[in-house]
PDB file of N, CA and C in Angstrom:
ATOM      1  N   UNK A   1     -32.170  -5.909   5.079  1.00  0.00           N
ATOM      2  CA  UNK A   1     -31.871  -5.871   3.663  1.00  0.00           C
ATOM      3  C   UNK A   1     -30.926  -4.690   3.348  1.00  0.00           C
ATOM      4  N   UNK A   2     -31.069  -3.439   4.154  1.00  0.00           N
ATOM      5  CA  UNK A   2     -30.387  -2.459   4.066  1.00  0.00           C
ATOM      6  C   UNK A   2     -28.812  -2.833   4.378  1.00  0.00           C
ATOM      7  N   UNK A   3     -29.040  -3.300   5.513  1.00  0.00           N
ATOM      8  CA  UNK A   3     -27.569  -3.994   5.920  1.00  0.00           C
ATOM      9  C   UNK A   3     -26.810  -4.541   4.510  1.00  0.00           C
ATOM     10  N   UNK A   4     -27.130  -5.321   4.164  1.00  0.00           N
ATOM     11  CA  UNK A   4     -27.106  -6.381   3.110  1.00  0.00           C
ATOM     12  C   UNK A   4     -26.141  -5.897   2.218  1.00  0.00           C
ATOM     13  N   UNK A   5     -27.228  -4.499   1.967  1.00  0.00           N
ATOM     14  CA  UNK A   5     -26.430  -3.983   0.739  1.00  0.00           C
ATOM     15  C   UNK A   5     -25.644  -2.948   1.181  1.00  0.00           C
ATOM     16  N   UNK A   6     -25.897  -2.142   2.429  1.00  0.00           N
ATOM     17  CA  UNK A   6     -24.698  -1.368   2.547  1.00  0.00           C
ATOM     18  C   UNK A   6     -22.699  -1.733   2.705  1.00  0.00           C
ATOM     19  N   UNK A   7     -23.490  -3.709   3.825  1.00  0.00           N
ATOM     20  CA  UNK A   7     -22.447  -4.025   3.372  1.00  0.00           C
ATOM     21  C   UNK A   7     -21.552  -5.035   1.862  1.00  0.00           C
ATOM     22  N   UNK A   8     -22.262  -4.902   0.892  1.00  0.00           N
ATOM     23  CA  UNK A   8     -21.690  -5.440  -0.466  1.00  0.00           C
ATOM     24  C   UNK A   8     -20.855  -4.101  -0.759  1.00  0.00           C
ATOM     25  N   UNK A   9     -21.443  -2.598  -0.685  1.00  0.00           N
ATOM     26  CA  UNK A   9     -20.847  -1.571  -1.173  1.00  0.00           C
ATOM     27  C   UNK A   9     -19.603  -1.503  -0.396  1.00  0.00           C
ATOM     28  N   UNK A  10     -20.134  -1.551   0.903  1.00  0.00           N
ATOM     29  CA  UNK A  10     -18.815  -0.738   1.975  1.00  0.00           C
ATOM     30  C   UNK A  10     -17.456  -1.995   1.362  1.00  0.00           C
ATOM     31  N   UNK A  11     -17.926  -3.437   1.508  1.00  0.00           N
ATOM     32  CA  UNK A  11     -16.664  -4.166   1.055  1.00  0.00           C
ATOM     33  C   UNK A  11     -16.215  -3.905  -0.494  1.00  0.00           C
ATOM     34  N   UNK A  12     -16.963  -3.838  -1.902  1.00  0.00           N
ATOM     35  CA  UNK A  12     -16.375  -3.639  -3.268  1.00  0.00           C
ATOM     36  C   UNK A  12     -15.582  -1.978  -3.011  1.00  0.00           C
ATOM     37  N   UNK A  13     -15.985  -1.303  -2.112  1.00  0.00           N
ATOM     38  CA  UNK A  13     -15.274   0.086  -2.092  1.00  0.00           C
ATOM     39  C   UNK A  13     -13.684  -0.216  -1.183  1.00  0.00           C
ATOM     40  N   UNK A  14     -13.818  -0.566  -0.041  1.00  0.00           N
ATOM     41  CA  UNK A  14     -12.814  -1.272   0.741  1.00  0.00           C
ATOM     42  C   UNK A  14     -11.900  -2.435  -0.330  1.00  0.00           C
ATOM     43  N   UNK A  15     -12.420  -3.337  -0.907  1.00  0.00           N
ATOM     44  CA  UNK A  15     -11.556  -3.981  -1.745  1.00  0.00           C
ATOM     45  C   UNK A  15     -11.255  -3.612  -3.039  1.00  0.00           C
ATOM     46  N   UNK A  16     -11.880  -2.586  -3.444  1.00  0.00           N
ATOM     47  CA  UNK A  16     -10.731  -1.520  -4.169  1.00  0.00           C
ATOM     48  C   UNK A  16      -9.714  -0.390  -4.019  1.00  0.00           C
ATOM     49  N   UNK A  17      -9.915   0.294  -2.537  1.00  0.00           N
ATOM     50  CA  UNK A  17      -9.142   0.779  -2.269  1.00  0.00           C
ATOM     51  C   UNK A  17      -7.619  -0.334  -1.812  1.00  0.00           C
ATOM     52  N   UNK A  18      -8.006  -1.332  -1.352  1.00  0.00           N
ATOM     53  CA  UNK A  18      -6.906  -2.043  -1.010  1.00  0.00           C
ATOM     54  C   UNK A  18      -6.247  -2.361  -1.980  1.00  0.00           C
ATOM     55  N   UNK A  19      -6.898  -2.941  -3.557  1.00  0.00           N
ATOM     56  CA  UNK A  19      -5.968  -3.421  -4.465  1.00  0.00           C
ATOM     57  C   UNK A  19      -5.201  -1.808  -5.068  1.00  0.00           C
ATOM     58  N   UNK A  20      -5.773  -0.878  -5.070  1.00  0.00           N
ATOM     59  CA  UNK A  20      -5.524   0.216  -5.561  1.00  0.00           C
ATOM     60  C   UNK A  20      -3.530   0.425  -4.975  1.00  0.00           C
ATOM     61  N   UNK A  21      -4.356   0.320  -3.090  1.00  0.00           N
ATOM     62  CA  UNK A  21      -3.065   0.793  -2.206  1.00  0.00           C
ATOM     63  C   UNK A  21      -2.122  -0.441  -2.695  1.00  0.00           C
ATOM     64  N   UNK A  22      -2.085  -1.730  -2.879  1.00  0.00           N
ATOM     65  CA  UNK A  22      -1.247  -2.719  -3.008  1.00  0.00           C
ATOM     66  C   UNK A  22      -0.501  -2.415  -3.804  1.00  0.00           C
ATOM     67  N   UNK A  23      -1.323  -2.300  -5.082  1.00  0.00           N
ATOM     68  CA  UNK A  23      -0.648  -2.248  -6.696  1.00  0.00           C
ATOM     69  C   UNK A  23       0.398  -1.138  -6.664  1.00  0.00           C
ATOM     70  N   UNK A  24      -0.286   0.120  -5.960  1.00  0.00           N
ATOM     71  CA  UNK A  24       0.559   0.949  -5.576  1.00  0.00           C
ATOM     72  C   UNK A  24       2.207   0.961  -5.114  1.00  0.00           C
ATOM     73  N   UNK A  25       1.800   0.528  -3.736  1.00  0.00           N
ATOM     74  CA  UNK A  25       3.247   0.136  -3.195  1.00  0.00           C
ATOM     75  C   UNK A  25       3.855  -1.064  -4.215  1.00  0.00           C
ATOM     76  N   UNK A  26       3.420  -2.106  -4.460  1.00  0.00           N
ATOM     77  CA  UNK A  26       4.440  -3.101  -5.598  1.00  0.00           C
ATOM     78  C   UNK A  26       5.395  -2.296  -6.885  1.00  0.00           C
ATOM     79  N   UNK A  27       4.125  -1.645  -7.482  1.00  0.00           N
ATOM     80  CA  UNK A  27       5.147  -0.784  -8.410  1.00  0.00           C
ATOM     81  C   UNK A  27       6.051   0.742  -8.192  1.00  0.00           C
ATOM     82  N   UNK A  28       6.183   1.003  -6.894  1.00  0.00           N
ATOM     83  CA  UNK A  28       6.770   1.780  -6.063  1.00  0.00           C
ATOM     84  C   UNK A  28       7.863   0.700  -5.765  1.00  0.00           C
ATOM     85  N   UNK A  29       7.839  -0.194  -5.279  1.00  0.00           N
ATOM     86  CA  UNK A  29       9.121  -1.162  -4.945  1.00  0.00           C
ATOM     87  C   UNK A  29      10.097  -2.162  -6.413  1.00  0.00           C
ATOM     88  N   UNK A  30       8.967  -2.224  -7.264  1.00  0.00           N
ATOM     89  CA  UNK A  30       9.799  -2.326  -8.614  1.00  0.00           C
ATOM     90  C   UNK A  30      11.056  -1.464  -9.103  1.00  0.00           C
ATOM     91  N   UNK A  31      10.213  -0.214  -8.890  1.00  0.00           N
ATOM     92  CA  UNK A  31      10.724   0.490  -9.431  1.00  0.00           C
ATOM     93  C   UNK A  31      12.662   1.336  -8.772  1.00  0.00           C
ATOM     94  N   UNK A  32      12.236   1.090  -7.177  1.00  0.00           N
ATOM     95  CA  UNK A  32      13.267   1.039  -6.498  1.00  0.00           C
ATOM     96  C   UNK A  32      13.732  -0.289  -6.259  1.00  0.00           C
ATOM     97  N   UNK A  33      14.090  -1.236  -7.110  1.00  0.00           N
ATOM     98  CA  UNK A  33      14.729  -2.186  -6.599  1.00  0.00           C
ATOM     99  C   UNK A  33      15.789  -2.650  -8.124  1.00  0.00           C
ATOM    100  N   UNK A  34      15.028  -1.619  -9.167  1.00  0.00           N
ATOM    101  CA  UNK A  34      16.407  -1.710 -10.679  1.00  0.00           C
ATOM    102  C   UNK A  34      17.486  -1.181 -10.279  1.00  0.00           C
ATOM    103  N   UNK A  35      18.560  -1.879 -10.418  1.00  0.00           N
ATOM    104  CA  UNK A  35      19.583  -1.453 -10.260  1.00  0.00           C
ATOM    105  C   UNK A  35      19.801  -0.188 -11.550  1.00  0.00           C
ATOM    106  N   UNK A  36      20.832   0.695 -10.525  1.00  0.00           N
ATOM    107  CA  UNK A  36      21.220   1.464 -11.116  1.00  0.00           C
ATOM    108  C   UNK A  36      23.006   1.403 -12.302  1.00  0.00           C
ATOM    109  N   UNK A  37      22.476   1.119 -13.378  1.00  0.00           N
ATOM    110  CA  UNK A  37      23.325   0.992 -14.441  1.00  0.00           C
ATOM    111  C   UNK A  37      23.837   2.212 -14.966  1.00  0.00           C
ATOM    112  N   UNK A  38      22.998   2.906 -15.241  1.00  0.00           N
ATOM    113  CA  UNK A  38      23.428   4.417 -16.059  1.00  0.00           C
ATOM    114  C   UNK A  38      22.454   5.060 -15.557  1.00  0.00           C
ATOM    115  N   UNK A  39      22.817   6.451 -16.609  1.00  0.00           N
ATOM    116  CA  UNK A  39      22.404   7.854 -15.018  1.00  0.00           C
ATOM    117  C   UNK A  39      20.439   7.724 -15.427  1.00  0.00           C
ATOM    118  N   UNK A  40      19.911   7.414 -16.800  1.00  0.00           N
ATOM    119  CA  UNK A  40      18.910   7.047 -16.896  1.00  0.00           C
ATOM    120  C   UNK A  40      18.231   6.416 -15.448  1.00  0.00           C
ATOM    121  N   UNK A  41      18.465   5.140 -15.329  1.00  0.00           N
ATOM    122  CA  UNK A  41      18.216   4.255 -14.500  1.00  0.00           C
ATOM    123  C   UNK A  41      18.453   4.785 -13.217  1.00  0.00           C
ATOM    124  N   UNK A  42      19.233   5.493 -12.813  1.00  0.00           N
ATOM    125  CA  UNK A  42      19.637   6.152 -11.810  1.00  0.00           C
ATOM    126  C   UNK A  42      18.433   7.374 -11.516  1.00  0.00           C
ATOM    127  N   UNK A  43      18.141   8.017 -12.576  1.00  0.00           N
ATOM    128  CA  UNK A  43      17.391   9.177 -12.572  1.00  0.00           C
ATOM    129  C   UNK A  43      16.154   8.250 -11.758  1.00  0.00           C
ATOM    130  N   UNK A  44      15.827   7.242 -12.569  1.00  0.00           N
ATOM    131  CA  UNK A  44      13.930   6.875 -11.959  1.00  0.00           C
ATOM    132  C   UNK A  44      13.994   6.388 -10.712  1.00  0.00           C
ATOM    133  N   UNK A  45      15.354   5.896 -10.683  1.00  0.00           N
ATOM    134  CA  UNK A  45      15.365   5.529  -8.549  1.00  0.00           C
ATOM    135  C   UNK A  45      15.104   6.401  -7.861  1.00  0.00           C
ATOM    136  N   UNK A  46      16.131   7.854  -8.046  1.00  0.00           N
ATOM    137  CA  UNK A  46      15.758   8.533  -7.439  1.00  0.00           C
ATOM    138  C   UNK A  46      14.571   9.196  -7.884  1.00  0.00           C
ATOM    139  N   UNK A  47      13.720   9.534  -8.802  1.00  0.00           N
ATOM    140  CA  UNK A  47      12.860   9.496  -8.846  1.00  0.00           C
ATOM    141  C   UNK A  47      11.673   8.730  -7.755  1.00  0.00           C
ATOM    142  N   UNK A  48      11.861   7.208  -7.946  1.00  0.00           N
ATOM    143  CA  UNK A  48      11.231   6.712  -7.430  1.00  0.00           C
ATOM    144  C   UNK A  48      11.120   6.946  -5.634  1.00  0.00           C
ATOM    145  N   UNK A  49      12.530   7.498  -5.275  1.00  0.00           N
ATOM    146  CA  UNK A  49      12.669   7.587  -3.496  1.00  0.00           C
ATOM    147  C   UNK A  49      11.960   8.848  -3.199  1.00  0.00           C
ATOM    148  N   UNK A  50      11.899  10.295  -4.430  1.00  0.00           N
ATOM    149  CA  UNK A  50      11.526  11.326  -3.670  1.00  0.00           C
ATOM    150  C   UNK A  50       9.860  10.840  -3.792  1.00  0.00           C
ATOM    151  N   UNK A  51       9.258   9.973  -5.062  1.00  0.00           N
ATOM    152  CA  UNK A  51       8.093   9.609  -4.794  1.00  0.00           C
ATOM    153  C   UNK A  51       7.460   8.901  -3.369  1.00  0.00           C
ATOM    154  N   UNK A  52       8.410   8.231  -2.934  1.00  0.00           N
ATOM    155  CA  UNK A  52       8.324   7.561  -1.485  1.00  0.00           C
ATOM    156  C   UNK A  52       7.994   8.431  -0.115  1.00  0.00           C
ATOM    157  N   UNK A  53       9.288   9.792  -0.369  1.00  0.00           N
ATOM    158  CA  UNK A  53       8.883  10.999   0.463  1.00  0.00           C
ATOM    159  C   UNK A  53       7.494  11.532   0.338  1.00  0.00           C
ATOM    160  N   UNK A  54       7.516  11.988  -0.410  1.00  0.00           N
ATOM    161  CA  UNK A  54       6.038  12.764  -0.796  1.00  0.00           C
ATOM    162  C   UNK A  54       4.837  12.167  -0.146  1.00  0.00           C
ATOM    163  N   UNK A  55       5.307  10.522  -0.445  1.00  0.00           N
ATOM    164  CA  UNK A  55       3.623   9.709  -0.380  1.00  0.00           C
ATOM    165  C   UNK A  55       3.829   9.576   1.262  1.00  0.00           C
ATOM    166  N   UNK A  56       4.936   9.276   1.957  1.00  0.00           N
ATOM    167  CA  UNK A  56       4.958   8.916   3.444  1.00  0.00           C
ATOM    168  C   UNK A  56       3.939  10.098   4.076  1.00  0.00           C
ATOM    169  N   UNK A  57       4.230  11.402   3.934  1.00  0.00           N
ATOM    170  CA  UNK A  57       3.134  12.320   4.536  1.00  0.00           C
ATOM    171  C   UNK A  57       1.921  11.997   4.252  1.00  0.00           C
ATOM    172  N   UNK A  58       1.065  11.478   3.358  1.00  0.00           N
ATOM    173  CA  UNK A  58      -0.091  11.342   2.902  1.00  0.00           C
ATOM    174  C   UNK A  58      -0.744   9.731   2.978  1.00  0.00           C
ATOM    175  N   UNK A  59       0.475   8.523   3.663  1.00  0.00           N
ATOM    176  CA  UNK A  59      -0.158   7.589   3.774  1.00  0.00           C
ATOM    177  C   UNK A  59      -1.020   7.028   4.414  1.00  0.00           C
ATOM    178  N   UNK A  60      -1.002   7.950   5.730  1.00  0.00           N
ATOM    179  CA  UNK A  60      -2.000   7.404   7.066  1.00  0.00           C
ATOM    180  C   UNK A  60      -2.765   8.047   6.007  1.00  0.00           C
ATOM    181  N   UNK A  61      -3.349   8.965   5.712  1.00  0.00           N
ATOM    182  CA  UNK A  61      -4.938   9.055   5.431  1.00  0.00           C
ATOM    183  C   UNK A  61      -5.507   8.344   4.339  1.00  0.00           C
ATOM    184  N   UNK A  62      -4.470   7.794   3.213  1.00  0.00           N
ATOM    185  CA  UNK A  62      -4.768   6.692   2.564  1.00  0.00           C
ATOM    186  C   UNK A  62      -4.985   5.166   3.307  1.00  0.00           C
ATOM    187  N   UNK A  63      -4.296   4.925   4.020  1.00  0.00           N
ATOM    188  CA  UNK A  63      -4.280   3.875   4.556  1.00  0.00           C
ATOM    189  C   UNK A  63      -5.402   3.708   5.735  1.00  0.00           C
ATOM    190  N   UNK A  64      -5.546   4.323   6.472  1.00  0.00           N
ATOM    191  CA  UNK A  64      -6.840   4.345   7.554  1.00  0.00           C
ATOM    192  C   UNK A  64      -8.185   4.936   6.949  1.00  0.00           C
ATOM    193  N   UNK A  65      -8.568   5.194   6.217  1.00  0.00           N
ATOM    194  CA  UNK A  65     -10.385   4.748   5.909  1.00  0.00           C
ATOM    195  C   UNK A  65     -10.028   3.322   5.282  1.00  0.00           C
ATOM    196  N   UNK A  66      -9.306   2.801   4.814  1.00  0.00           N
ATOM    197  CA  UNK A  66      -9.068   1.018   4.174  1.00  0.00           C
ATOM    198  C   UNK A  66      -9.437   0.738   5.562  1.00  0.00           C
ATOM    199  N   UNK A  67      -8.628   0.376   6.426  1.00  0.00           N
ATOM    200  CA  UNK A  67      -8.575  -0.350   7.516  1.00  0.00           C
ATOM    201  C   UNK A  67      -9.590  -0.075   8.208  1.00  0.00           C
ATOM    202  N   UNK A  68     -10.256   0.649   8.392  1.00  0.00           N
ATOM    203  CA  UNK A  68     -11.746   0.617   8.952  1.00  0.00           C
ATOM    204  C   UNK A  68     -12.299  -0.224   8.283  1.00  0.00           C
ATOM    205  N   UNK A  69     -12.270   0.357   7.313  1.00  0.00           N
ATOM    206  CA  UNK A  69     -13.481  -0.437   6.464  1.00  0.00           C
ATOM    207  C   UNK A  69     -13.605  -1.910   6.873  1.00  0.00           C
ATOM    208  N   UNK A  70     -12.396  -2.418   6.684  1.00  0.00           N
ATOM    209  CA  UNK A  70     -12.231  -3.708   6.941  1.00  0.00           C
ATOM    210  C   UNK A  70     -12.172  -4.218   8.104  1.00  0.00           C
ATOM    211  N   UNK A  71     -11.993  -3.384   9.499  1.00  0.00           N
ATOM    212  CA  UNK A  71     -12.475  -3.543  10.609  1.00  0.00           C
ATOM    213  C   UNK A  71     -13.722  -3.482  10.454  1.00  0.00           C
ATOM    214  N   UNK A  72     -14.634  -3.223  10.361  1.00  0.00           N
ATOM    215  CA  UNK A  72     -15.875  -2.725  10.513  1.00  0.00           C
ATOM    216  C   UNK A  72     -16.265  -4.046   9.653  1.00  0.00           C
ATOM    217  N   UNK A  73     -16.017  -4.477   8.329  1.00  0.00           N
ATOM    218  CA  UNK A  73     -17.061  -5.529   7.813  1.00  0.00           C
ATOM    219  C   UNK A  73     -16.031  -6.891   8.411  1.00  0.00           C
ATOM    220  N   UNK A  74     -15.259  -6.984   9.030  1.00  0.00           N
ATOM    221  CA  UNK A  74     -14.553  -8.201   9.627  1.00  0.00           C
ATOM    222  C   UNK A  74     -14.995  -8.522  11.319  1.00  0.00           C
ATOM    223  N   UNK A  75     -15.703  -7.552  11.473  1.00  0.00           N
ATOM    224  CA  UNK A  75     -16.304  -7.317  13.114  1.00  0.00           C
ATOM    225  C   UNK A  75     -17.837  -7.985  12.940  1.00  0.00           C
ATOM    226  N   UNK A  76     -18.797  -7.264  11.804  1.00  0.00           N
ATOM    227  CA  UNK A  76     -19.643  -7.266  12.186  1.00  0.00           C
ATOM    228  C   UNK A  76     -20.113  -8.395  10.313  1.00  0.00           C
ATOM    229  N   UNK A  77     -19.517  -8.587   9.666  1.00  0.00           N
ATOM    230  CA  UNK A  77     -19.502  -9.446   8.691  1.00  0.00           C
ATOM    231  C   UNK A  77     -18.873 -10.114   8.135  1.00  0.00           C
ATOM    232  N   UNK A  78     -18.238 -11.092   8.760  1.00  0.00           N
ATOM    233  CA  UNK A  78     -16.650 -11.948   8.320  1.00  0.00           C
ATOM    234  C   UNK A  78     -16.679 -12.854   7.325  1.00  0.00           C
ATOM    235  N   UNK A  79     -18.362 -13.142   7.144  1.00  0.00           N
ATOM    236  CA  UNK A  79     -18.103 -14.102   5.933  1.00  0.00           C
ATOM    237  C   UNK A  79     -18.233 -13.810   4.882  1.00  0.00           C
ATOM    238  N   UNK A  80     -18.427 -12.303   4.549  1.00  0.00           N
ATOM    239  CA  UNK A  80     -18.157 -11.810   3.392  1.00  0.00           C
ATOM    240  C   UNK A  80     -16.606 -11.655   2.329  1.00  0.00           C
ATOM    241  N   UNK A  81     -15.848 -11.630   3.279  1.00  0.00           N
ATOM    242  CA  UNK A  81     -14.536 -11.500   2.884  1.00  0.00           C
ATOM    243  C   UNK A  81     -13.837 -12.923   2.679  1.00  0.00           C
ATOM    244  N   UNK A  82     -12.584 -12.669   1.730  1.00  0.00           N
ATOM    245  CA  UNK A  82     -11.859 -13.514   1.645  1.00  0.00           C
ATOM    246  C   UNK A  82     -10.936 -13.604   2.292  1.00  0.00           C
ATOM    247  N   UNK A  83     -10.171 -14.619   2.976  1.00  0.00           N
ATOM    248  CA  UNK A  83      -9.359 -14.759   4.008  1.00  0.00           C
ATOM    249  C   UNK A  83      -8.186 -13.683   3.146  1.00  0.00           C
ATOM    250  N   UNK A  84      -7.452 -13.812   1.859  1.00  0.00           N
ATOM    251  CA  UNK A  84      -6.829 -13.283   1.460  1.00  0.00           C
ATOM    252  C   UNK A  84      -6.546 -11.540   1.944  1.00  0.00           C
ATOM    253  N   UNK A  85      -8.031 -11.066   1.369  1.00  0.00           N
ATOM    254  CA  UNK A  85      -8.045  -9.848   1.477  1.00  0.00           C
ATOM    255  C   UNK A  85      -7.890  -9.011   3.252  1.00  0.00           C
ATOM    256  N   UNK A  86      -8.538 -10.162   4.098  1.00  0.00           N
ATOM    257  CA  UNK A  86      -7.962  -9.584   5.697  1.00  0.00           C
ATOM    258  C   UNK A  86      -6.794  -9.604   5.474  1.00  0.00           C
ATOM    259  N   UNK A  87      -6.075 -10.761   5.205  1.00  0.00           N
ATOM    260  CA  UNK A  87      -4.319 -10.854   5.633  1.00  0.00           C
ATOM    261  C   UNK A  87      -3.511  -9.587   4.823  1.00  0.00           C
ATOM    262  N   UNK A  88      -4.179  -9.149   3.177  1.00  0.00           N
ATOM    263  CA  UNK A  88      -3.595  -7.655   2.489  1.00  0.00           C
ATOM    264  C   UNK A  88      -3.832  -6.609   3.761  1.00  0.00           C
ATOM    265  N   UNK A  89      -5.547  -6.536   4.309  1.00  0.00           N
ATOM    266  CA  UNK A  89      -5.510  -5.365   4.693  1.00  0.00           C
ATOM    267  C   UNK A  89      -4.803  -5.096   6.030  1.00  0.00           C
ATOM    268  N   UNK A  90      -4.597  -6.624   6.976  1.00  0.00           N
ATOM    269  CA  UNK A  90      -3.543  -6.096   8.248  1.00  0.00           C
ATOM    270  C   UNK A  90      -1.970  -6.020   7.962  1.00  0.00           C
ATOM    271  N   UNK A  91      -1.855  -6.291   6.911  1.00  0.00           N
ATOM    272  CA  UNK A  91      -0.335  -6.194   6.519  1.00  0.00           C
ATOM    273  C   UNK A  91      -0.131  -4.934   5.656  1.00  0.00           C
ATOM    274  N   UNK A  92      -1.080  -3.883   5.504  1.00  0.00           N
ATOM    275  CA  UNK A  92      -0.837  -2.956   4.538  1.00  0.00           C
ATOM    276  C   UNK A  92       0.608  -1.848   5.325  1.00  0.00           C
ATOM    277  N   UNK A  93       0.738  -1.842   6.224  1.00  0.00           N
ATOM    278  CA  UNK A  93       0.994  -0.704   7.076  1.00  0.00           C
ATOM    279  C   UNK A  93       2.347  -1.507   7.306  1.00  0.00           C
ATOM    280  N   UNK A  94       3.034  -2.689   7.383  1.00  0.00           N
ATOM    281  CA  UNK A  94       3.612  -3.356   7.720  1.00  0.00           C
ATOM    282  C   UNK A  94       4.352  -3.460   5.989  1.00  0.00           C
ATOM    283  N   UNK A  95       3.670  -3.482   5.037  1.00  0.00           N
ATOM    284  CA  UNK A  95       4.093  -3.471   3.664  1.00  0.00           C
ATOM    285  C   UNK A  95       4.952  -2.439   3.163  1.00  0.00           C
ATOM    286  N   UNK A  96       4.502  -1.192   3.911  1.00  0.00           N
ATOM    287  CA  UNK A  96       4.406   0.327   3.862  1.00  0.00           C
ATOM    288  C   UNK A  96       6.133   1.092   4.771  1.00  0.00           C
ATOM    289  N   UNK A  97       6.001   0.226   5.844  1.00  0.00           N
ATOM    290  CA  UNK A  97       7.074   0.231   6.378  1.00  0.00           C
ATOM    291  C   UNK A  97       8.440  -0.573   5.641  1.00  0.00           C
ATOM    292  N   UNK A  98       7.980  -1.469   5.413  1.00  0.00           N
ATOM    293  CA  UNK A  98       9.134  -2.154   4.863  1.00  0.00           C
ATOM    294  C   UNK A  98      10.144  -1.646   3.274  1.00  0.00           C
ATOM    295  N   UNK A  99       8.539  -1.040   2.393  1.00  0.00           N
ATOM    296  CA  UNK A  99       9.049   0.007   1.583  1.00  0.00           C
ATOM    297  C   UNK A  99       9.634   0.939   2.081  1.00  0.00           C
ATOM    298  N   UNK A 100       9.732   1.937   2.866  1.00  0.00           N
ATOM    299  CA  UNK A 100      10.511   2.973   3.295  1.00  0.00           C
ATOM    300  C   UNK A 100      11.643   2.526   3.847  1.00  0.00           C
ATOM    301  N   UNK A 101      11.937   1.559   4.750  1.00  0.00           N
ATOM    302  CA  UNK A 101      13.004   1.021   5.208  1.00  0.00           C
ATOM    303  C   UNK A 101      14.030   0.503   4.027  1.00  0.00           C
ATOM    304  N   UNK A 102      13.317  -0.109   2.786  1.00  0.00           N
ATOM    305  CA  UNK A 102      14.155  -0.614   2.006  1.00  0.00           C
ATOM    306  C   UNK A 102      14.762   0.694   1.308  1.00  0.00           C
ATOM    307  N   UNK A 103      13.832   1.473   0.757  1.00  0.00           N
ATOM    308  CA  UNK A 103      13.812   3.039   0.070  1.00  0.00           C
ATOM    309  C   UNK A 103      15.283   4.150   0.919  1.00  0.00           C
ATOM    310  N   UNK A 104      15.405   4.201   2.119  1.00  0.00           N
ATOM    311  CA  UNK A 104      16.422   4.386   2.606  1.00  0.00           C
ATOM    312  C   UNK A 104      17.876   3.877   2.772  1.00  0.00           C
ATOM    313  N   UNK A 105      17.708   2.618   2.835  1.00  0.00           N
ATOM    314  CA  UNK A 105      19.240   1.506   2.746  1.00  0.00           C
ATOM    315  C   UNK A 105      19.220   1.870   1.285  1.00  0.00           C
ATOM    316  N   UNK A 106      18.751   2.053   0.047  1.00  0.00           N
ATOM    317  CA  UNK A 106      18.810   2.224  -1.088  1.00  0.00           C
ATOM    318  C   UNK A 106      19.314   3.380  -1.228  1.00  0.00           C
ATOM    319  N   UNK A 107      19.199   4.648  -1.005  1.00  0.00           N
ATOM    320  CA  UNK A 107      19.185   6.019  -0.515  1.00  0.00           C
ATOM    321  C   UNK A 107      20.806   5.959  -0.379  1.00  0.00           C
ATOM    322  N   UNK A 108      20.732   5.067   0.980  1.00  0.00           N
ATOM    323  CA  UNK A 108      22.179   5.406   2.096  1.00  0.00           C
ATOM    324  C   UNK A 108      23.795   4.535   1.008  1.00  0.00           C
ATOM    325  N   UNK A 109      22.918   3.553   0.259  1.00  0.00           N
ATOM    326  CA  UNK A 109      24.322   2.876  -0.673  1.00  0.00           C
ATOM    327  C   UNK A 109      24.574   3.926  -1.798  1.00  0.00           C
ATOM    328  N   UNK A 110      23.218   4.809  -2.110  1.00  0.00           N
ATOM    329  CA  UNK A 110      23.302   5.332  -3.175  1.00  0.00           C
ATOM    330  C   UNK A 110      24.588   6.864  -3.381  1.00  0.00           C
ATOM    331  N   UNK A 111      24.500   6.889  -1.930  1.00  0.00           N
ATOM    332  CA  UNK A 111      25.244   8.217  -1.146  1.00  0.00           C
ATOM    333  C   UNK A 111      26.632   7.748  -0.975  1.00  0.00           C
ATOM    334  N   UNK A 112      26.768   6.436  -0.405  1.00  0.00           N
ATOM    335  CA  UNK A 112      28.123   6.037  -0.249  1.00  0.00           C
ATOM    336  C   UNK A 112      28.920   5.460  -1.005  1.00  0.00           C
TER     337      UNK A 112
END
C-alpha cells in the first residue's frame, strides 16, 4: 500500500516537473523564433539567447531528477503512466539540444 502511494506522489511530482521543464523550453523557443523587426523585438531575442546561456549551465540538474523519476516509475510501474508523458520525458534532453542549436544559428545570422 505504501508502494501505492509513494508511487502516485513520485509520478504527480515527476509529471509536474516535466510539464514545468516543457512549458519552459516552448516559451524559450517562441520567444527566439520572432523575428527581429525593430530594436524592441531585437532587444527580447537577445534577451531571450542570453536566457538560453544562463539556463544551459543549470539544465542537467533540472533535467536529471525528471528523468529518474521516470526511469524509476517506468521500470518498476509502467502502467501508471501515459504513453505521452514517457515519449516528453525521453525527448526532454533531445528538445533541449535542439533549442540551443537553433538559439545559436539565430545568434550567428544575428552577427552576420
Amino acid at each position: 500500500m505504501w508502494k501505492e502511494a509513494f508511487s502516485r506522489d513520485l509520478h504527480k511530482k515527476a509529471k509536474t516537473e516535466l510539464e514545468h521543464l516543457t512549458d519552459e523550453i516552448k516559451a524559450i523557443k517562441l520567444k527566439i523564433e520572432k523575428p527581429a523587426q525593430d530594436i524592441d523585438s531585437l532587444g527580447q531575442i537577445m534577451s531571450a539567447l542570453e536566457e538560453i546561456r544562463k539556463k544551459e549551465s543549470e539544465i542537467e540538474i533540472q533535467f536529471r531528477p525528471v528523468i529518474d523519476m521516470y526511469s524509476l516509475l517506468e521500470y518498476y510501474l509502467p502502467e501508471v503512466m501515459e504513453k505521452d508523458e514517457i515519449d516528453a520525458s525521453s525527448i526532454l534532453d533531445k528538445d533541449w539540444g535542439q533549442l540551443v542549436k537553433q538559439a545559436v544559428d539565430i545568434r550567428n545570422n544575428l552577427q552576420g
